[in-house]
PDB file of N, CA and C in Angstrom:
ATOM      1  N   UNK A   1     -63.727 -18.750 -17.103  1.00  0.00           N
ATOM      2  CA  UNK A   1     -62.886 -17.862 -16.332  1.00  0.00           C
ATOM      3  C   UNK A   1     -61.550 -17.716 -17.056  1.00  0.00           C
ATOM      4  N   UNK A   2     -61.360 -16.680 -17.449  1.00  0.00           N
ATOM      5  CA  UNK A   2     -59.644 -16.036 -17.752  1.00  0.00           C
ATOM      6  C   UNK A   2     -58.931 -15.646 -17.003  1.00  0.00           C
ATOM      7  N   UNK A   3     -57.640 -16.655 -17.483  1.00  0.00           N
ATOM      8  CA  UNK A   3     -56.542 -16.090 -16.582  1.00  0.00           C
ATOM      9  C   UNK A   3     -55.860 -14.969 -16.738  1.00  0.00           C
ATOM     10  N   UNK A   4     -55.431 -14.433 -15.714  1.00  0.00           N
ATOM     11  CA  UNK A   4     -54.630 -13.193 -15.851  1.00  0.00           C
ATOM     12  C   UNK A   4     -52.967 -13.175 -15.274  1.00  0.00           C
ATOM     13  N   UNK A   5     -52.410 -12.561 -15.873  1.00  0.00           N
ATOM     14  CA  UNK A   5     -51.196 -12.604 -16.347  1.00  0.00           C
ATOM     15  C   UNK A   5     -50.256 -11.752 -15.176  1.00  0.00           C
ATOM     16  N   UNK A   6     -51.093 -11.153 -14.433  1.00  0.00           N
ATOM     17  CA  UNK A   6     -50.818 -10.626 -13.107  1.00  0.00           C
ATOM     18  C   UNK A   6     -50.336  -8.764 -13.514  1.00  0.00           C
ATOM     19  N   UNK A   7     -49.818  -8.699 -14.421  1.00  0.00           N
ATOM     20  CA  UNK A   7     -49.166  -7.508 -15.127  1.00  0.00           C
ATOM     21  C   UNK A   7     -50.482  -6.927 -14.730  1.00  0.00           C
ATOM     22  N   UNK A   8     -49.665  -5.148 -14.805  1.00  0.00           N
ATOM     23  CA  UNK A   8     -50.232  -3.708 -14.684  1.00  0.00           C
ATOM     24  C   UNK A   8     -49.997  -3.189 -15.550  1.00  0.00           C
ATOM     25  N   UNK A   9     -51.147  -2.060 -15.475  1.00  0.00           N
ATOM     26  CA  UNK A   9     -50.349  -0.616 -16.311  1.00  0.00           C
ATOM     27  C   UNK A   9     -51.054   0.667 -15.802  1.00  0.00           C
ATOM     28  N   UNK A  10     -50.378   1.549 -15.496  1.00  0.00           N
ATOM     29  CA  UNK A  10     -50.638   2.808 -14.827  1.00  0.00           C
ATOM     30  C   UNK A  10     -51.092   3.455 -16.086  1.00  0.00           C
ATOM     31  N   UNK A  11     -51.888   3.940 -16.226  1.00  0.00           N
ATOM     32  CA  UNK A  11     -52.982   4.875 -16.717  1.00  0.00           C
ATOM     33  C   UNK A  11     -53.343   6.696 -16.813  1.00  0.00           C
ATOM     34  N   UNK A  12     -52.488   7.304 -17.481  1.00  0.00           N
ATOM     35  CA  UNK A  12     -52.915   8.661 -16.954  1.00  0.00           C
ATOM     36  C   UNK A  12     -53.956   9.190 -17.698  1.00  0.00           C
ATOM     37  N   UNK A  13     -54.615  10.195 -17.802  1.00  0.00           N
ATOM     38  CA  UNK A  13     -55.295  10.890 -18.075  1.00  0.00           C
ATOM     39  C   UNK A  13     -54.652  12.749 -18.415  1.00  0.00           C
ATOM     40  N   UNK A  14     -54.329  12.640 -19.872  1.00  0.00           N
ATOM     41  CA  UNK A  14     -53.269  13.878 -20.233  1.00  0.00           C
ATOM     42  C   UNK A  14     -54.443  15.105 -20.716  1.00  0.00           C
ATOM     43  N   UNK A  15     -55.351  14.903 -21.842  1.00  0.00           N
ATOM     44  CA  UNK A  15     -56.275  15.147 -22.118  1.00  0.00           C
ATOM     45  C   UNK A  15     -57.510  15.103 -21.584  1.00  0.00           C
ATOM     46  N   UNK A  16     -58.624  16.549 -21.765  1.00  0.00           N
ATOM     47  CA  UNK A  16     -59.622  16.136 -21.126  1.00  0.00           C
ATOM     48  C   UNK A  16     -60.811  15.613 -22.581  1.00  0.00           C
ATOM     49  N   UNK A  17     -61.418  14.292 -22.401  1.00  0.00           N
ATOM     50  CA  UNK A  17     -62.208  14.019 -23.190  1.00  0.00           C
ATOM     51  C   UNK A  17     -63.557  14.522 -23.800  1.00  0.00           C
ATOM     52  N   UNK A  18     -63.850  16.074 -23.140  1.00  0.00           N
ATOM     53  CA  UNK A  18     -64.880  16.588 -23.459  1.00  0.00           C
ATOM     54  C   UNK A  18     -64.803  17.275 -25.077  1.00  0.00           C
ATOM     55  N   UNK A  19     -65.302  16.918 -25.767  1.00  0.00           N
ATOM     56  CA  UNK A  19     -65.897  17.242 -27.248  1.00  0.00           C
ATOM     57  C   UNK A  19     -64.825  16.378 -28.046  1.00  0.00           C
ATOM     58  N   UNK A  20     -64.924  15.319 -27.499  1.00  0.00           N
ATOM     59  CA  UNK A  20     -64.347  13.682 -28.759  1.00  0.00           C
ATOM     60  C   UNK A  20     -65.602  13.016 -29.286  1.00  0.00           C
ATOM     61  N   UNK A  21     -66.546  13.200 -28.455  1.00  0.00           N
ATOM     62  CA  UNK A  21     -67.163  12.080 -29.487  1.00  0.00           C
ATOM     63  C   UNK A  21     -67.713  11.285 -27.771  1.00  0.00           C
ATOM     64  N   UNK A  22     -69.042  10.067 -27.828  1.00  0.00           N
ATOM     65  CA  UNK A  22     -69.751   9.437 -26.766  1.00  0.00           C
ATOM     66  C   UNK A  22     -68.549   7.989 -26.576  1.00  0.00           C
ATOM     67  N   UNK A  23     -68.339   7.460 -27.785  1.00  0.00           N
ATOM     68  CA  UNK A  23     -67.725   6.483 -27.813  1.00  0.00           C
ATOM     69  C   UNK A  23     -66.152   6.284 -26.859  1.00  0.00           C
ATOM     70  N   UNK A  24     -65.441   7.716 -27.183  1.00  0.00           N
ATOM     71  CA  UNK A  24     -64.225   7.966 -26.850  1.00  0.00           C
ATOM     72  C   UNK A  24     -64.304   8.573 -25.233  1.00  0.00           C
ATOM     73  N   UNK A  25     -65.583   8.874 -24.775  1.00  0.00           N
ATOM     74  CA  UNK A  25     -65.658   9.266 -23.694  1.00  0.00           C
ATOM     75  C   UNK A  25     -65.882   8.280 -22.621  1.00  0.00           C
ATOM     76  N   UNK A  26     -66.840   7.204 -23.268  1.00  0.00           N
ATOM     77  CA  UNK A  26     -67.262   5.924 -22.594  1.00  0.00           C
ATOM     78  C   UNK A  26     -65.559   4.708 -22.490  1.00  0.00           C
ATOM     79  N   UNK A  27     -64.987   5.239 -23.125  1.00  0.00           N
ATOM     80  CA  UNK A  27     -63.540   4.146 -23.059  1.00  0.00           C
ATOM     81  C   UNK A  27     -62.866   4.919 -21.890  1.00  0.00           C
ATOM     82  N   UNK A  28     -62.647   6.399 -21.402  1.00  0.00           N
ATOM     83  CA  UNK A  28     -61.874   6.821 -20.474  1.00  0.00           C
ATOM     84  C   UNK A  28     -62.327   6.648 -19.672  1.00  0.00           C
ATOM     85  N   UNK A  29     -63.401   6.884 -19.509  1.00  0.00           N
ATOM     86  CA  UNK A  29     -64.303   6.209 -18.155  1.00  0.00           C
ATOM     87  C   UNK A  29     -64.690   4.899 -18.071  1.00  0.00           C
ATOM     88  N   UNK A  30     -64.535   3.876 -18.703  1.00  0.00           N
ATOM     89  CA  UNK A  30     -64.284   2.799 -18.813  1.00  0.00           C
ATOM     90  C   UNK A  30     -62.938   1.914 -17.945  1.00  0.00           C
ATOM     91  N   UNK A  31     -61.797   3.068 -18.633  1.00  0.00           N
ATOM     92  CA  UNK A  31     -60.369   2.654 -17.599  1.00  0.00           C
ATOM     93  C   UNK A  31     -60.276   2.822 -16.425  1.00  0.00           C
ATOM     94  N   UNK A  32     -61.822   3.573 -15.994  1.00  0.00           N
ATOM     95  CA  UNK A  32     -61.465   3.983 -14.629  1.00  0.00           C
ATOM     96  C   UNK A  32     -61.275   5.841 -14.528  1.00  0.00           C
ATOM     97  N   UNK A  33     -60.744   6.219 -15.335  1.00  0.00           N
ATOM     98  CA  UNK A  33     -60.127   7.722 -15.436  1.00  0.00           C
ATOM     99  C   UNK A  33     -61.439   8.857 -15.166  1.00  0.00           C
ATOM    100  N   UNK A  34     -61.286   9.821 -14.121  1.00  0.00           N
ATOM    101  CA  UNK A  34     -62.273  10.946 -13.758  1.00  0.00           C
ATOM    102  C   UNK A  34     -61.843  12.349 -14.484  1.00  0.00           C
ATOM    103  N   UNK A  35     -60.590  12.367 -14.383  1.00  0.00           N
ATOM    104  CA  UNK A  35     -60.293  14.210 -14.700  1.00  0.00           C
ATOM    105  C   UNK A  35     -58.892  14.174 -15.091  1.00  0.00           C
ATOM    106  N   UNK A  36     -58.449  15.279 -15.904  1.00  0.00           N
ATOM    107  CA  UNK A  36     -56.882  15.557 -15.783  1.00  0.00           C
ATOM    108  C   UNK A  36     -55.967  14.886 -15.051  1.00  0.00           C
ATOM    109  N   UNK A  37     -54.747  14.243 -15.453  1.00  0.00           N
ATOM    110  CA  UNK A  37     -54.011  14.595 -15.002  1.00  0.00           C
ATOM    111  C   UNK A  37     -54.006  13.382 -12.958  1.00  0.00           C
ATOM    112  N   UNK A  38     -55.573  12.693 -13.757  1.00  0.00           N
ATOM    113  CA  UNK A  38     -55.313  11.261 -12.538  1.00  0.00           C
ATOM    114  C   UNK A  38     -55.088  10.099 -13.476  1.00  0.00           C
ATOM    115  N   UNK A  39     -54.596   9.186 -12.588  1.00  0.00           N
ATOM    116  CA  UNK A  39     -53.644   8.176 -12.897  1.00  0.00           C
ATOM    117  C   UNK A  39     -54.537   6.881 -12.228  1.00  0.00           C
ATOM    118  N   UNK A  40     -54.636   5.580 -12.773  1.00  0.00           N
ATOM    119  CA  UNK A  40     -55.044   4.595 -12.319  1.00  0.00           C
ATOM    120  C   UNK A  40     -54.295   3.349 -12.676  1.00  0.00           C
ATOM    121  N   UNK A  41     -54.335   2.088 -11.944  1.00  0.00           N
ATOM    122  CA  UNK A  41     -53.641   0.766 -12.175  1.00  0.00           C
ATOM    123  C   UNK A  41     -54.765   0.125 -12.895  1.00  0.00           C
ATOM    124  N   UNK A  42     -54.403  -0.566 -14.124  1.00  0.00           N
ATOM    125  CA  UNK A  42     -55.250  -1.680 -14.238  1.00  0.00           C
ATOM    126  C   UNK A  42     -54.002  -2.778 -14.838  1.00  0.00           C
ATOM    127  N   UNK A  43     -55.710  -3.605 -15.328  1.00  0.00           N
ATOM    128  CA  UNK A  43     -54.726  -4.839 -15.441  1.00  0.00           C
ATOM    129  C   UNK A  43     -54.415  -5.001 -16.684  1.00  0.00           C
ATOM    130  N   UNK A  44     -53.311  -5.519 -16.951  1.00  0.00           N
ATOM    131  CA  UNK A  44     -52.913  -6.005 -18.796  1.00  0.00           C
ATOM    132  C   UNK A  44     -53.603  -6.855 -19.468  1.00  0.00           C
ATOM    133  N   UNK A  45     -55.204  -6.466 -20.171  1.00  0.00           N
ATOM    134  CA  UNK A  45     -55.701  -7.523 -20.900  1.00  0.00           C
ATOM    135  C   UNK A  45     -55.955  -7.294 -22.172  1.00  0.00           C
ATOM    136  N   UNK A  46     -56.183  -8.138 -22.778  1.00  0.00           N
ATOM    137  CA  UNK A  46     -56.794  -7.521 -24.102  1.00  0.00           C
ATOM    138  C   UNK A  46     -57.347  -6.346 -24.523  1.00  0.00           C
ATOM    139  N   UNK A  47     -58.589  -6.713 -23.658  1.00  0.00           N
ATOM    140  CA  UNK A  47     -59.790  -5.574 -23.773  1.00  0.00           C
ATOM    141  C   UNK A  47     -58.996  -4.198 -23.395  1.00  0.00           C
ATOM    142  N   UNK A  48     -58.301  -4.018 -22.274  1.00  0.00           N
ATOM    143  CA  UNK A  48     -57.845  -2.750 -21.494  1.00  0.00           C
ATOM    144  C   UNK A  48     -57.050  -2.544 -22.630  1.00  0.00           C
ATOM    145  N   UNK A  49     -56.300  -3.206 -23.210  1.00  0.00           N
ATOM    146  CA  UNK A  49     -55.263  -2.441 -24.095  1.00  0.00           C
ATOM    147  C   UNK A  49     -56.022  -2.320 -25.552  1.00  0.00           C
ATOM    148  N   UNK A  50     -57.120  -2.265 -25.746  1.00  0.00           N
ATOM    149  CA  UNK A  50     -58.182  -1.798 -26.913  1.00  0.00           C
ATOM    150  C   UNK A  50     -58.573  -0.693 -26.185  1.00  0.00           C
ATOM    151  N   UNK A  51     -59.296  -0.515 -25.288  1.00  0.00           N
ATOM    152  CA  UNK A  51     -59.287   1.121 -24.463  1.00  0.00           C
ATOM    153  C   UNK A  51     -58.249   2.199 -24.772  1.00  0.00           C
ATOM    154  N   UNK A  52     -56.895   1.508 -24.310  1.00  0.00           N
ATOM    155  CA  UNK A  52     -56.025   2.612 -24.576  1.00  0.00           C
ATOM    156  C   UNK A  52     -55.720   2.733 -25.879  1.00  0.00           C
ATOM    157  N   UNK A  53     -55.709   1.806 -26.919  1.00  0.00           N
ATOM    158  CA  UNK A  53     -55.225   1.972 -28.047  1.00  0.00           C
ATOM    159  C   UNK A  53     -56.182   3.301 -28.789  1.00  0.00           C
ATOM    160  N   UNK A  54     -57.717   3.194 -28.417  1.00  0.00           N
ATOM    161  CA  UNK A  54     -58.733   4.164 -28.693  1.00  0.00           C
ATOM    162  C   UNK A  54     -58.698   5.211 -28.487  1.00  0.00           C
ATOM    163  N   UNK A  55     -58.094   5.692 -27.362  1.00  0.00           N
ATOM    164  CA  UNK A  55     -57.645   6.879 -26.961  1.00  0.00           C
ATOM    165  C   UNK A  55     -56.560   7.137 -26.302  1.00  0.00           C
ATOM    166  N   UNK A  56     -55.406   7.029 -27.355  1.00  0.00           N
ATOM    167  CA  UNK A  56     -54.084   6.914 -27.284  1.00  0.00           C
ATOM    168  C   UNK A  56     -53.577   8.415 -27.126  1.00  0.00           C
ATOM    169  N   UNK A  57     -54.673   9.060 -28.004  1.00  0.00           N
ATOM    170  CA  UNK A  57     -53.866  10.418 -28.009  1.00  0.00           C
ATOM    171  C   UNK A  57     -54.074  11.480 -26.643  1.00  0.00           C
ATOM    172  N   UNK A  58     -55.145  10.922 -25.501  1.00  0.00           N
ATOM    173  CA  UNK A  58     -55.504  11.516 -24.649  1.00  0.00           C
ATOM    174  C   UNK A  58     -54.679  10.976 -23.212  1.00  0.00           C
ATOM    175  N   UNK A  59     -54.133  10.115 -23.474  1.00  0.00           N
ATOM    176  CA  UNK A  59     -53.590   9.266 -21.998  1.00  0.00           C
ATOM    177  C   UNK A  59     -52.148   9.039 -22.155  1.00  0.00           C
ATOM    178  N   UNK A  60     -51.509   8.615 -21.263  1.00  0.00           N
ATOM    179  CA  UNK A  60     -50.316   7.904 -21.016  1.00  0.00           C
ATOM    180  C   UNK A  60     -50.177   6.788 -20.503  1.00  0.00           C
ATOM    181  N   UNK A  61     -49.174   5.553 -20.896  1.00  0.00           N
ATOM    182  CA  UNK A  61     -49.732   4.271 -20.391  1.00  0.00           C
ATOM    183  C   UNK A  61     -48.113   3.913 -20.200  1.00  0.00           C
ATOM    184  N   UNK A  62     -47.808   3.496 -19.039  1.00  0.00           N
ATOM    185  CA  UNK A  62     -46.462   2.641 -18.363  1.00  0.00           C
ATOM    186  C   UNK A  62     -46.925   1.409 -17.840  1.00  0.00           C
ATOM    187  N   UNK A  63     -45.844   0.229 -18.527  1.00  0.00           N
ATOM    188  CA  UNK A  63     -46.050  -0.623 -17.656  1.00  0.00           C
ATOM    189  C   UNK A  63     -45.659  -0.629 -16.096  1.00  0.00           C
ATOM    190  N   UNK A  64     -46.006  -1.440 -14.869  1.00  0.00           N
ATOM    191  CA  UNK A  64     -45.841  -0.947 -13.605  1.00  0.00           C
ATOM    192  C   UNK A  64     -45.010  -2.133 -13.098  1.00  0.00           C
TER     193      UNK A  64
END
């Protein structure tokens, strides 16, 4: 079991991921993200911040 660090990060969705590629589509929907322009909380982990780093150019990321 890993601990977690309690930290967030709000998540937008700026870009729509249709014609990137399976890989880059499976990471936005991965974060959680459905469409334009929605926004989700997750948590600050490793893995989540390899998601966003992947598709950096499609999202926006604040810490919360």
């Amino acid at each position: 079991m890993t601990k977690t660090s309690g930290k967030k990060l709000r998540v937008t969705l700026l870009k729509s991921p249709f014609g990137t590629g399976k890989n880059h589509m499976a990471c936005v929907r991965g974060l959680g993200l459905r469409r334009r322009h929605h926004t989700v909380e997750v948590e600050d982990t490793p893995a989540v911040r390899g998601l966003i780093t992947k598709v950096a150019y499609m999202v926006k990321c604040e810490e919360v």
